[in-house]
C-alpha atoms as a PDB file:
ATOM      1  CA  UNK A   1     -75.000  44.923  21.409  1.00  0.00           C
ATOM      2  CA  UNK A   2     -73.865  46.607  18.230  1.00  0.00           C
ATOM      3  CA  UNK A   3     -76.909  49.390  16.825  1.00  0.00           C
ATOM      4  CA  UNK A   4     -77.590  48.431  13.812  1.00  0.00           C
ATOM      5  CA  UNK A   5     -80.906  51.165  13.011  1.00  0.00           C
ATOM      6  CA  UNK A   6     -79.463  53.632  10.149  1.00  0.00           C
ATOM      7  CA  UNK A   7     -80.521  57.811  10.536  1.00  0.00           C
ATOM      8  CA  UNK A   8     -80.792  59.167   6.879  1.00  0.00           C
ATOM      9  CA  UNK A   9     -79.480  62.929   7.189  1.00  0.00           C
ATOM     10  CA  UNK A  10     -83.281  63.777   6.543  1.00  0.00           C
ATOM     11  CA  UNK A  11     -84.425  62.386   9.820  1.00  0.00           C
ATOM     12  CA  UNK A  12     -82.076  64.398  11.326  1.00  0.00           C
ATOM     13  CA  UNK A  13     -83.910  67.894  12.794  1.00  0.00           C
ATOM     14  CA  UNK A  14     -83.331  71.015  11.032  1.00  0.00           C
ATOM     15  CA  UNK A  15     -79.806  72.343  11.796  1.00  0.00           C
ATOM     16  CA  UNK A  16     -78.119  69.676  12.056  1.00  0.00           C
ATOM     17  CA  UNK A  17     -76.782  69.157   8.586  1.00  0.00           C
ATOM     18  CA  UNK A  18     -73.105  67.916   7.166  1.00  0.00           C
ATOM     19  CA  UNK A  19     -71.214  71.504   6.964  1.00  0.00           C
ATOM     20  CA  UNK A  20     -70.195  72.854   3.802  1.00  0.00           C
ATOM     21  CA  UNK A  21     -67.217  75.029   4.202  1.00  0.00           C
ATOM     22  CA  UNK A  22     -67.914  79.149   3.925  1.00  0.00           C
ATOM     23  CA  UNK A  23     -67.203  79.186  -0.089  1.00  0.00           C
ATOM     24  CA  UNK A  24     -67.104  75.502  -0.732  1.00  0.00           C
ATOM     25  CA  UNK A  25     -68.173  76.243  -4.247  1.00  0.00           C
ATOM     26  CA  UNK A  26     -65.915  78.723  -4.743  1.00  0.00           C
ATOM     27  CA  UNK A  27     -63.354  76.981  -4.130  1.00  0.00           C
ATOM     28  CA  UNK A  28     -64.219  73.890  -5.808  1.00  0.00           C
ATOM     29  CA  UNK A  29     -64.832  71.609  -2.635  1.00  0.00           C
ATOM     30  CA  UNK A  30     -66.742  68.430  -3.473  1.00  0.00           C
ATOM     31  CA  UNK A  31     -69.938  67.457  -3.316  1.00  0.00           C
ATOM     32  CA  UNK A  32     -71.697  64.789  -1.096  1.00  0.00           C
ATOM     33  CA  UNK A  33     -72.059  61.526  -3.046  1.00  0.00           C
ATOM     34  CA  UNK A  34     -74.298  58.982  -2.634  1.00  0.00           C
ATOM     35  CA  UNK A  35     -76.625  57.383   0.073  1.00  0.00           C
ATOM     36  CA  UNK A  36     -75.711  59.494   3.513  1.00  0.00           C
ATOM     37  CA  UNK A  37     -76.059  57.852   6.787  1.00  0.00           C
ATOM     38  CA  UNK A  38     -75.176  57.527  10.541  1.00  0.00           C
ATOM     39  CA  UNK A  39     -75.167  55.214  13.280  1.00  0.00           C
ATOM     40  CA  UNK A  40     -74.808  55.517  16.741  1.00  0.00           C
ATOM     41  CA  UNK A  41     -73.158  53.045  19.446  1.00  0.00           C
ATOM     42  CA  UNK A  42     -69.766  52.647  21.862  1.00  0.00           C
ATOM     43  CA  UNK A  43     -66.501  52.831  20.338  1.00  0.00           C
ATOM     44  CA  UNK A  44     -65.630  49.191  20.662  1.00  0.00           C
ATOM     45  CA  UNK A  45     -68.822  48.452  18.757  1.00  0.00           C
ATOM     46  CA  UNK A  46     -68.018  51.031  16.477  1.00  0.00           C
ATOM     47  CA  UNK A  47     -64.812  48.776  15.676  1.00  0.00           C
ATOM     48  CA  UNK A  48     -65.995  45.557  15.159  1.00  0.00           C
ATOM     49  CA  UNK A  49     -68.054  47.618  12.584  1.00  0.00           C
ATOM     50  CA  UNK A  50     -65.508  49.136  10.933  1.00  0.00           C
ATOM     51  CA  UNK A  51     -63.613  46.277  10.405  1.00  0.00           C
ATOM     52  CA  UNK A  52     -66.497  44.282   9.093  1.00  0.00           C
ATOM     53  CA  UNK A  53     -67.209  46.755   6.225  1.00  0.00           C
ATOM     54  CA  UNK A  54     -63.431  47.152   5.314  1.00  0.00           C
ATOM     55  CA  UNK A  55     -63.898  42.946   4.783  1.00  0.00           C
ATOM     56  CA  UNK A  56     -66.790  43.792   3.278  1.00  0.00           C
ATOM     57  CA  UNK A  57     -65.352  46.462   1.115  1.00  0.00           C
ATOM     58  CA  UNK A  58     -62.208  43.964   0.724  1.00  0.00           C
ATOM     59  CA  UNK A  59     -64.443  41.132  -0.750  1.00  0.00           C
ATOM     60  CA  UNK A  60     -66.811  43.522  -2.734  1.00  0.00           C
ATOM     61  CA  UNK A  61     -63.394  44.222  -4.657  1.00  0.00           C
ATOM     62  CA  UNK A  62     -64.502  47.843  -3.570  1.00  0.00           C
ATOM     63  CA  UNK A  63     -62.334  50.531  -1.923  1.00  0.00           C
ATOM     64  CA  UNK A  64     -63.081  52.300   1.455  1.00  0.00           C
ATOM     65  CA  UNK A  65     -61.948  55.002   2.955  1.00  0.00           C
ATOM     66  CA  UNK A  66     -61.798  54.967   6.611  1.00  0.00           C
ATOM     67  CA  UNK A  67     -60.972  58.271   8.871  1.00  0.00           C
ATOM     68  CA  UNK A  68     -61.433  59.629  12.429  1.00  0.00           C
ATOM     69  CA  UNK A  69     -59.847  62.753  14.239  1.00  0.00           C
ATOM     70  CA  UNK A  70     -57.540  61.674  16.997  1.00  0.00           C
ATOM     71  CA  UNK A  71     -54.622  59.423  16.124  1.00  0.00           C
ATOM     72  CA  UNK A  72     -55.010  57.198  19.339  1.00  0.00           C
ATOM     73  CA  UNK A  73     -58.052  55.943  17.533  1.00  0.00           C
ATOM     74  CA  UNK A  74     -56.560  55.678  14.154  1.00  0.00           C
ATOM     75  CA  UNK A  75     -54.056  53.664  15.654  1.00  0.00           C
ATOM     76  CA  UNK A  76     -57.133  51.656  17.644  1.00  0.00           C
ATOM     77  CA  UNK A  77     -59.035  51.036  13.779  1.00  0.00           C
ATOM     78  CA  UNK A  78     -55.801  49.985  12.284  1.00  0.00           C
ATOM     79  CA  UNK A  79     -55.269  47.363  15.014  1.00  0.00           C
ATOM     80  CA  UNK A  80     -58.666  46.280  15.266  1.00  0.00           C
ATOM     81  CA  UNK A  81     -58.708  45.410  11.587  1.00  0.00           C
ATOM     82  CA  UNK A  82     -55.018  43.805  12.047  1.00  0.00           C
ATOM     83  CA  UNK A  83     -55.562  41.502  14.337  1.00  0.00           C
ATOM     84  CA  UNK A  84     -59.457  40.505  12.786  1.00  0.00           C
ATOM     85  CA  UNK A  85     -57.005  39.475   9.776  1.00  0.00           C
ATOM     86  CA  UNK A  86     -54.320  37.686  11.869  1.00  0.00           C
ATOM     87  CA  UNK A  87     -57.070  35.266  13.261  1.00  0.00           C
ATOM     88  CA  UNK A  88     -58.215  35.313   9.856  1.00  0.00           C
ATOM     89  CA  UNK A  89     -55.174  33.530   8.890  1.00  0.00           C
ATOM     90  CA  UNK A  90     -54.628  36.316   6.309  1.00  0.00           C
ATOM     91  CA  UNK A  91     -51.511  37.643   7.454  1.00  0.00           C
ATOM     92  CA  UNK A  92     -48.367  35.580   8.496  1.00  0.00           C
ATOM     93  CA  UNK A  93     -46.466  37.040  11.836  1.00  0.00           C
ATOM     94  CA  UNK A  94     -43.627  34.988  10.650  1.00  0.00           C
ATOM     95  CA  UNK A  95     -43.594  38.202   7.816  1.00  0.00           C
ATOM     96  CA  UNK A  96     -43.533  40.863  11.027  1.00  0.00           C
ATOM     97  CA  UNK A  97     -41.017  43.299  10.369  1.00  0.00           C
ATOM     98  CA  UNK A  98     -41.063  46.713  12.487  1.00  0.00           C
ATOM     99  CA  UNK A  99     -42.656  50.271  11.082  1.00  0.00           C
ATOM    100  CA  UNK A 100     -42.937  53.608  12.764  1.00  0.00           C
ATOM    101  CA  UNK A 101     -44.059  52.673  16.269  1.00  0.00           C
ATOM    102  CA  UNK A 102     -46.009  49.695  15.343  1.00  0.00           C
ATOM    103  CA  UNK A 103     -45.071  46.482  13.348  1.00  0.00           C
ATOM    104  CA  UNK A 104     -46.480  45.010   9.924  1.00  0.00           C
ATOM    105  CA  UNK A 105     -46.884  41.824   7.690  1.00  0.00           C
ATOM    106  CA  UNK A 106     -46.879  40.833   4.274  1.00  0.00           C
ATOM    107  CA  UNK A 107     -50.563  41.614   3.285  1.00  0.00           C
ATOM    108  CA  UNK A 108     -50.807  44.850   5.405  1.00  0.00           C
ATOM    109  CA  UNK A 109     -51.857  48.193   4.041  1.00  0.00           C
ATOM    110  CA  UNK A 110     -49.539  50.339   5.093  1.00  0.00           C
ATOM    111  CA  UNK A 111     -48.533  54.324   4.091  1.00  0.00           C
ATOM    112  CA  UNK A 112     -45.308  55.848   3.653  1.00  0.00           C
ATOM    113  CA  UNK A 113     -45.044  59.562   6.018  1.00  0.00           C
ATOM    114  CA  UNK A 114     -42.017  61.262   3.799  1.00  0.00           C
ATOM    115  CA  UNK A 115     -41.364  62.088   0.601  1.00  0.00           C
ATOM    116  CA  UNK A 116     -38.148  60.898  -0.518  1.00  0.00           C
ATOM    117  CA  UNK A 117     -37.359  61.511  -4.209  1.00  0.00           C
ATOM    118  CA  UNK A 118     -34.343  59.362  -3.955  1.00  0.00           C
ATOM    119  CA  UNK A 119     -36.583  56.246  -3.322  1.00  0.00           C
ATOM    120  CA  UNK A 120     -38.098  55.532  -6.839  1.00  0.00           C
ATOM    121  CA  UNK A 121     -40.589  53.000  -7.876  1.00  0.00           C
ATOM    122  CA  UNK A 122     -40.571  50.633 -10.667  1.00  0.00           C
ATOM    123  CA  UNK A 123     -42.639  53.299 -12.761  1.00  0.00           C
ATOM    124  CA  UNK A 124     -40.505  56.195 -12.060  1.00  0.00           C
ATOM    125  CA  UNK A 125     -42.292  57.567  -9.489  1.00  0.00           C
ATOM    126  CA  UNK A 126     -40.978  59.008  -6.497  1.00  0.00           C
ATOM    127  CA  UNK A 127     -41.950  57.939  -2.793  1.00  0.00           C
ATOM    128  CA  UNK A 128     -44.873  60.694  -1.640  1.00  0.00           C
ATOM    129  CA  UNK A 129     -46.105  61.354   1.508  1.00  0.00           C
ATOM    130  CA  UNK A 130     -49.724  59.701   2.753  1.00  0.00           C
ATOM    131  CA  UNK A 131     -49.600  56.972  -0.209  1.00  0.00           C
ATOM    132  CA  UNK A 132     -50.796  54.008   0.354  1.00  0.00           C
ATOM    133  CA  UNK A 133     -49.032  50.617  -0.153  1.00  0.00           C
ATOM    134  CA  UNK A 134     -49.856  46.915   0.422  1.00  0.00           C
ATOM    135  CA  UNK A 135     -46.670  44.635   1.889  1.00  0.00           C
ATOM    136  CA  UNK A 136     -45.678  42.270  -0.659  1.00  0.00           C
ATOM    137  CA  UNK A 137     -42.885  40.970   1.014  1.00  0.00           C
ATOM    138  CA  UNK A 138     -40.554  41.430   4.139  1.00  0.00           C
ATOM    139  CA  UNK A 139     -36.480  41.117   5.241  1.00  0.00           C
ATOM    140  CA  UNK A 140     -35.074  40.017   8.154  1.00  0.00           C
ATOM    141  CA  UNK A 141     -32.848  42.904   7.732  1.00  0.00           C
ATOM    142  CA  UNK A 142     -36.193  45.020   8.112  1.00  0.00           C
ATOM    143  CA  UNK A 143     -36.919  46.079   4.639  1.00  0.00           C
ATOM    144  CA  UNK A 144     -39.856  46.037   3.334  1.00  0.00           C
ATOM    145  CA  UNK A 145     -41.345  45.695  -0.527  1.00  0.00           C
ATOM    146  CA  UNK A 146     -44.711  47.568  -1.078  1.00  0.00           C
ATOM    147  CA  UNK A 147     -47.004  48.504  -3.971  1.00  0.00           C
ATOM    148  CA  UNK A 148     -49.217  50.615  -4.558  1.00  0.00           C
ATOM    149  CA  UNK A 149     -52.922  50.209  -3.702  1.00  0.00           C
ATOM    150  CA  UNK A 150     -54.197  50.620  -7.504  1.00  0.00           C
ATOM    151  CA  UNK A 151     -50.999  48.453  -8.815  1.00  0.00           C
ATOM    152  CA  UNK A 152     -49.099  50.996 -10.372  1.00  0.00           C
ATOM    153  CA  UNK A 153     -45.765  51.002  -8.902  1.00  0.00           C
ATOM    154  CA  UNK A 154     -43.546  48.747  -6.533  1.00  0.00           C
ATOM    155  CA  UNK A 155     -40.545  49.108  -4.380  1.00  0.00           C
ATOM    156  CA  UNK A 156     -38.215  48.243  -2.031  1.00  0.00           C
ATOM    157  CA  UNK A 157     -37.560  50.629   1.386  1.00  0.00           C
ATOM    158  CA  UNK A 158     -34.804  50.686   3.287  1.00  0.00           C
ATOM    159  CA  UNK A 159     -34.662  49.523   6.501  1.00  0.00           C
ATOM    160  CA  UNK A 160     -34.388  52.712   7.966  1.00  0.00           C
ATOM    161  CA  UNK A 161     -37.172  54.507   6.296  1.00  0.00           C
ATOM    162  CA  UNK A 162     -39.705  51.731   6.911  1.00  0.00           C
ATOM    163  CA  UNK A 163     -38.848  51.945  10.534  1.00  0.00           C
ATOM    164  CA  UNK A 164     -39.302  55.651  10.792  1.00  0.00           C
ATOM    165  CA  UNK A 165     -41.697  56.504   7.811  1.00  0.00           C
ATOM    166  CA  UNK A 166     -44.199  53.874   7.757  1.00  0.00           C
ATOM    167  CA  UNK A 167     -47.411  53.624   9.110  1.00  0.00           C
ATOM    168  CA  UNK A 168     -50.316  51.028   9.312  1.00  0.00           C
ATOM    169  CA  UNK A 169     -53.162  52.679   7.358  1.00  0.00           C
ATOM    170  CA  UNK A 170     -56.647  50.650   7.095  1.00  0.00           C
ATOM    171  CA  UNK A 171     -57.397  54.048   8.442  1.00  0.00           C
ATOM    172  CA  UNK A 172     -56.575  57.418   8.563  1.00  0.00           C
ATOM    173  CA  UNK A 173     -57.412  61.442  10.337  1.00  0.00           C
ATOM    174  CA  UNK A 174     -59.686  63.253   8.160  1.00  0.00           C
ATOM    175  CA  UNK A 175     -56.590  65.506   7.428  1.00  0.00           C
ATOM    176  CA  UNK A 176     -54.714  62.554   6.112  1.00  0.00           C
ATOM    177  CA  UNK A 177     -57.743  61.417   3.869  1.00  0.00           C
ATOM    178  CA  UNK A 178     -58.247  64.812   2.135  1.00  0.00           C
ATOM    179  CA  UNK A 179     -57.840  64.475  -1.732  1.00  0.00           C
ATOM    180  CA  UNK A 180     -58.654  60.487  -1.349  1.00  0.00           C
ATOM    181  CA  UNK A 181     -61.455  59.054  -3.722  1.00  0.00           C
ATOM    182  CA  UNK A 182     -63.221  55.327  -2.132  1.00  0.00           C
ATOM    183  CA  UNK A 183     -65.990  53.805  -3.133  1.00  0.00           C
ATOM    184  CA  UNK A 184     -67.256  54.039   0.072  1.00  0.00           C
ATOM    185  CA  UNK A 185     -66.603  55.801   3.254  1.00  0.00           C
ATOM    186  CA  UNK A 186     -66.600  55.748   6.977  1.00  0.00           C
ATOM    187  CA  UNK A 187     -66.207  58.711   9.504  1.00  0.00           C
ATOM    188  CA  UNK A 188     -65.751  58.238  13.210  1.00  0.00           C
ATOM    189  CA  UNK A 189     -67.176  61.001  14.586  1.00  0.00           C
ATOM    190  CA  UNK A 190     -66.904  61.594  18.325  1.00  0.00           C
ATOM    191  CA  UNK A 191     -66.934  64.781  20.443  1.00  0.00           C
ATOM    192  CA  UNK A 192     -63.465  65.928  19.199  1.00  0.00           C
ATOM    193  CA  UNK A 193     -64.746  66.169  15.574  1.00  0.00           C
ATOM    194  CA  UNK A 194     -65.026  69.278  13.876  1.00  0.00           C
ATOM    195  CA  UNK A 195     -67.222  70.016  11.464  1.00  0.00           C
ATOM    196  CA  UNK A 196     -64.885  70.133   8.021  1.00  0.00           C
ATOM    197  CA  UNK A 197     -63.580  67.162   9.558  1.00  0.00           C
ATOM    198  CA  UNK A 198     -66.823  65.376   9.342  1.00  0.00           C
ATOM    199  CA  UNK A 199     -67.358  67.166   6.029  1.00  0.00           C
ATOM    200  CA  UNK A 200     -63.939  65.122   4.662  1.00  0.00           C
ATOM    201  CA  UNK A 201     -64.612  62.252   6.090  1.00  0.00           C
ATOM    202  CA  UNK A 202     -68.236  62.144   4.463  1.00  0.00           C
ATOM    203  CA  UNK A 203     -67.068  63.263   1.238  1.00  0.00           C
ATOM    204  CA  UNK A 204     -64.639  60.511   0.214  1.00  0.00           C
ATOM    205  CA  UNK A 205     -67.317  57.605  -0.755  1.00  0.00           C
ATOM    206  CA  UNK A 206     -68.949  57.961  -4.418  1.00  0.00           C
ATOM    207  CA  UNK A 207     -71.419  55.914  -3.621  1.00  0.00           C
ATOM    208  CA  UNK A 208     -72.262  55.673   0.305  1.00  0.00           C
ATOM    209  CA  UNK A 209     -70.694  58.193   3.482  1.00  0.00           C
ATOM    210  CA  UNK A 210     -71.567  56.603   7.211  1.00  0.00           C
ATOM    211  CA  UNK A 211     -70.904  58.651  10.207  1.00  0.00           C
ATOM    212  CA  UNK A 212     -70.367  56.436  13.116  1.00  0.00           C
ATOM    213  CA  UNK A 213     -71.314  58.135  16.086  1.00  0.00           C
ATOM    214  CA  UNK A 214     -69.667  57.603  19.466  1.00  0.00           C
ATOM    215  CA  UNK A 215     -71.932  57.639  22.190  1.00  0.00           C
ATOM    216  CA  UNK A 216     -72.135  56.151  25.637  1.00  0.00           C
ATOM    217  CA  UNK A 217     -75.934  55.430  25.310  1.00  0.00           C
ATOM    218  CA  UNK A 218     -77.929  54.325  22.372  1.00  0.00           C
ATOM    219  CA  UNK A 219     -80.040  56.934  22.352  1.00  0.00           C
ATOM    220  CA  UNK A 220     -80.098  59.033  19.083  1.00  0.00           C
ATOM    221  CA  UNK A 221     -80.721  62.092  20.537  1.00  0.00           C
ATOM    222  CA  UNK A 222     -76.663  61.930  21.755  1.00  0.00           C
ATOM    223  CA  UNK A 223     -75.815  61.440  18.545  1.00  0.00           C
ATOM    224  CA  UNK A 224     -77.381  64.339  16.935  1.00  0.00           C
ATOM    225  CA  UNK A 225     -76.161  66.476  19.716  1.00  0.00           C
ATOM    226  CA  UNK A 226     -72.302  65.623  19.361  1.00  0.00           C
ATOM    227  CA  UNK A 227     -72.565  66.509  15.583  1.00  0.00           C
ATOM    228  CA  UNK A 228     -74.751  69.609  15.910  1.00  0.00           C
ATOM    229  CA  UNK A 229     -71.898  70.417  18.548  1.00  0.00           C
ATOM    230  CA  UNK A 230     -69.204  69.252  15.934  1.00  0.00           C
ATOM    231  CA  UNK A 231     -70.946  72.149  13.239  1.00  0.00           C
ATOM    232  CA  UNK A 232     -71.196  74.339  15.838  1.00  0.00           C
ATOM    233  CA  UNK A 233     -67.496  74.609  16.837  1.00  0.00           C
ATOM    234  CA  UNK A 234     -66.708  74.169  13.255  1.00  0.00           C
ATOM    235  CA  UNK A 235     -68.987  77.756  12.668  1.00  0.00           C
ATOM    236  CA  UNK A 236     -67.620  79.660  15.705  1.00  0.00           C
ATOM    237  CA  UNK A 237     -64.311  78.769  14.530  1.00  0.00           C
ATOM    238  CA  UNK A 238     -65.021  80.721  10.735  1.00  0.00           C
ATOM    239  CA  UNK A 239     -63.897  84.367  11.419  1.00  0.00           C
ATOM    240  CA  UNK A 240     -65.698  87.260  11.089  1.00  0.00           C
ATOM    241  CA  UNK A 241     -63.957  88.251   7.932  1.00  0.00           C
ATOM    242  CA  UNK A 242     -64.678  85.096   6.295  1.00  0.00           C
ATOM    243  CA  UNK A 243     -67.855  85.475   6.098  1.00  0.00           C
ATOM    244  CA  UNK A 244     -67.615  88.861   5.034  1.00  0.00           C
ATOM    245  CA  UNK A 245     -65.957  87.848   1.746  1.00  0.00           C
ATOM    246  CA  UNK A 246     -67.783  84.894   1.044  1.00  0.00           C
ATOM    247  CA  UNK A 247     -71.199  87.301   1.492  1.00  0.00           C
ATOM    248  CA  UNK A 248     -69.808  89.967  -1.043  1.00  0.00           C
ATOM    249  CA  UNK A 249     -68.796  87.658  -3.338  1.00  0.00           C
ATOM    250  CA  UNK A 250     -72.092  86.587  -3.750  1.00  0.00           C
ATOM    251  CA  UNK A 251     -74.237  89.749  -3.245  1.00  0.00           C
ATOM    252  CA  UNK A 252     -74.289  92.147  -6.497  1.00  0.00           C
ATOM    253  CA  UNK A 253     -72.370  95.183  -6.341  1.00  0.00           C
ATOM    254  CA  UNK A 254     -73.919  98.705  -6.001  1.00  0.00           C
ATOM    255  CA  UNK A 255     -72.795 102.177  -5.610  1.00  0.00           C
ATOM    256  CA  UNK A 256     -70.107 103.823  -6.584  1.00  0.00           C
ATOM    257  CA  UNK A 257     -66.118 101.482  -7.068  1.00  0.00           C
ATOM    258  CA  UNK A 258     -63.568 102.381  -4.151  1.00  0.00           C
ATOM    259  CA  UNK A 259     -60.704 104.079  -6.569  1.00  0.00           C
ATOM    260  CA  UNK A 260     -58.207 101.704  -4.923  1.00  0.00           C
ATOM    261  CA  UNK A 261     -59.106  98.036  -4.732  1.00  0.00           C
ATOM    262  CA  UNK A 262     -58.487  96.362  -1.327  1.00  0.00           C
ATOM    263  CA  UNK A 263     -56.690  93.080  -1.305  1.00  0.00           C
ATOM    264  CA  UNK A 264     -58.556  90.548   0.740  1.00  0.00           C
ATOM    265  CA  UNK A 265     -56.077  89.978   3.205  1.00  0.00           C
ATOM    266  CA  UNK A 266     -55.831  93.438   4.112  1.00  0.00           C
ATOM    267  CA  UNK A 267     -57.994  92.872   7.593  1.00  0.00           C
ATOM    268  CA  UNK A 268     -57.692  89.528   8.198  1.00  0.00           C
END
């Protein structure tokens, strides 16, 4: 049975709040957008949700942005949502061409892993790493013809590259998603999440950021322990000198100047 009760960030106790990195401001890191949730449940039922708010998303003509930490269960999203759309009659397996490990259809979202400035779009553009592509058509030979998720750009890959370079990507790790824009988001957060991972994941959406929490039981108080354990690791992890800077830099100077300035890497 898929839980379906929402836990606004407020509910949660007092310490367990999304982690802003040590001199987010600073260093211009992003605020949280928009209504802030989480929901608790099993992985599996944690998929079928996922892939019901990508359709959702899909439908809404809205974007989502999907992410997670380990790639076994990027790999698990991106097939779940797949094969939802194969029995959806949405994709053709008579289009199936291979990609990096996996295999696609026209219709896919896909992402290309290598920048190649030989390969040029129709704009001009060169092929980048992490962008994201839809299949708009396949060879036998195993190329493939993509274009760009907001329409700006299309082109042809070579056999070779699509076999080696691209990857299914409904969803991505929180590293891969980091500079990405959605309407909405979705973060898988289990017990190998970090902190600033959760803190990417659940800064993506302008509008709405859902933590999906895996759990083996549906009790809440899991939840809030494997992401008060996610902030935790993420703060033992800052070092000591860290937070040394980021504390000076925002505490007023007194006393007397050193005559010689220290550079900040000097004891890290």
């Amino acid at each position: 049975m898929v839980c379906t009760r929402c836990v606004d960030v407020e509910e949660v106790p007092a310490g367990v709040r999304l982690p802003v990195p040590v001199g987010a401001a600073r260093r211009g890191h992003r605020p949280i957008r928009g209504r802030v949730r989480s929901d608790r449940g099993t992985f599996d039922e944690h998929l079928d949700t996922i892939t019901d708010a990508w359709t959702r998303s899909r439908d809404d003509g809205e974007t989502i942005s999907i992410t997670t930490t380990r790639n076994e269960h990027v790999h698990a999203i991106n097939h779940h949502i797949q094969q939802r759309r194969i029995e959806a009659g949405e994709l053709d397996q008579n289009t199936l061409i291979p990609i990096d490990d996996d295999s696609a259809m026209v219709g896919d979202i896909v992402a290309t892993r290598r920048n190649d400035r030989r390969l040029r779009t129709t704009t001009g553009e060169p092929i980048r790493n992490r962008e994201r592509w839809t299949i708009t058509d396949t060879n036998p030979n195993g190329e493939i013809t993509v274009t760009r998720l907001d329409g700006h750009g299309t082109i042809t890959l070579p056999a070779d590259y699509a076999r080696q370079h691209v990857q299914l990507a409904y969803a991505t790790t929180e590293h891969g998603a980091q500079g990405e824009t959605a309407d909405r988001s979705i973060t898988l957060a289990t017990t190998a999440t970090t902190g600033r991972g959760l803190y990417v994941g659940m800064t993506r959406g302008r509008h709405e950021n859902t933590a999906l929490v895996v759990t083996d039981t549906p009790d809440l108080a899991e939840a809030i322990r494997i992401l008060a354990a996610a902030i935790a690791i993420d703060r033992a992890a800052i070092p000591a000198t860290t937070h040394r800077h980021t504390l000076a830099a925002t505490m007023p100077r007194s006393g007397p100047r050193p005559r010689v300035q220290v550079p900040e890497w000097f004891d890290e």
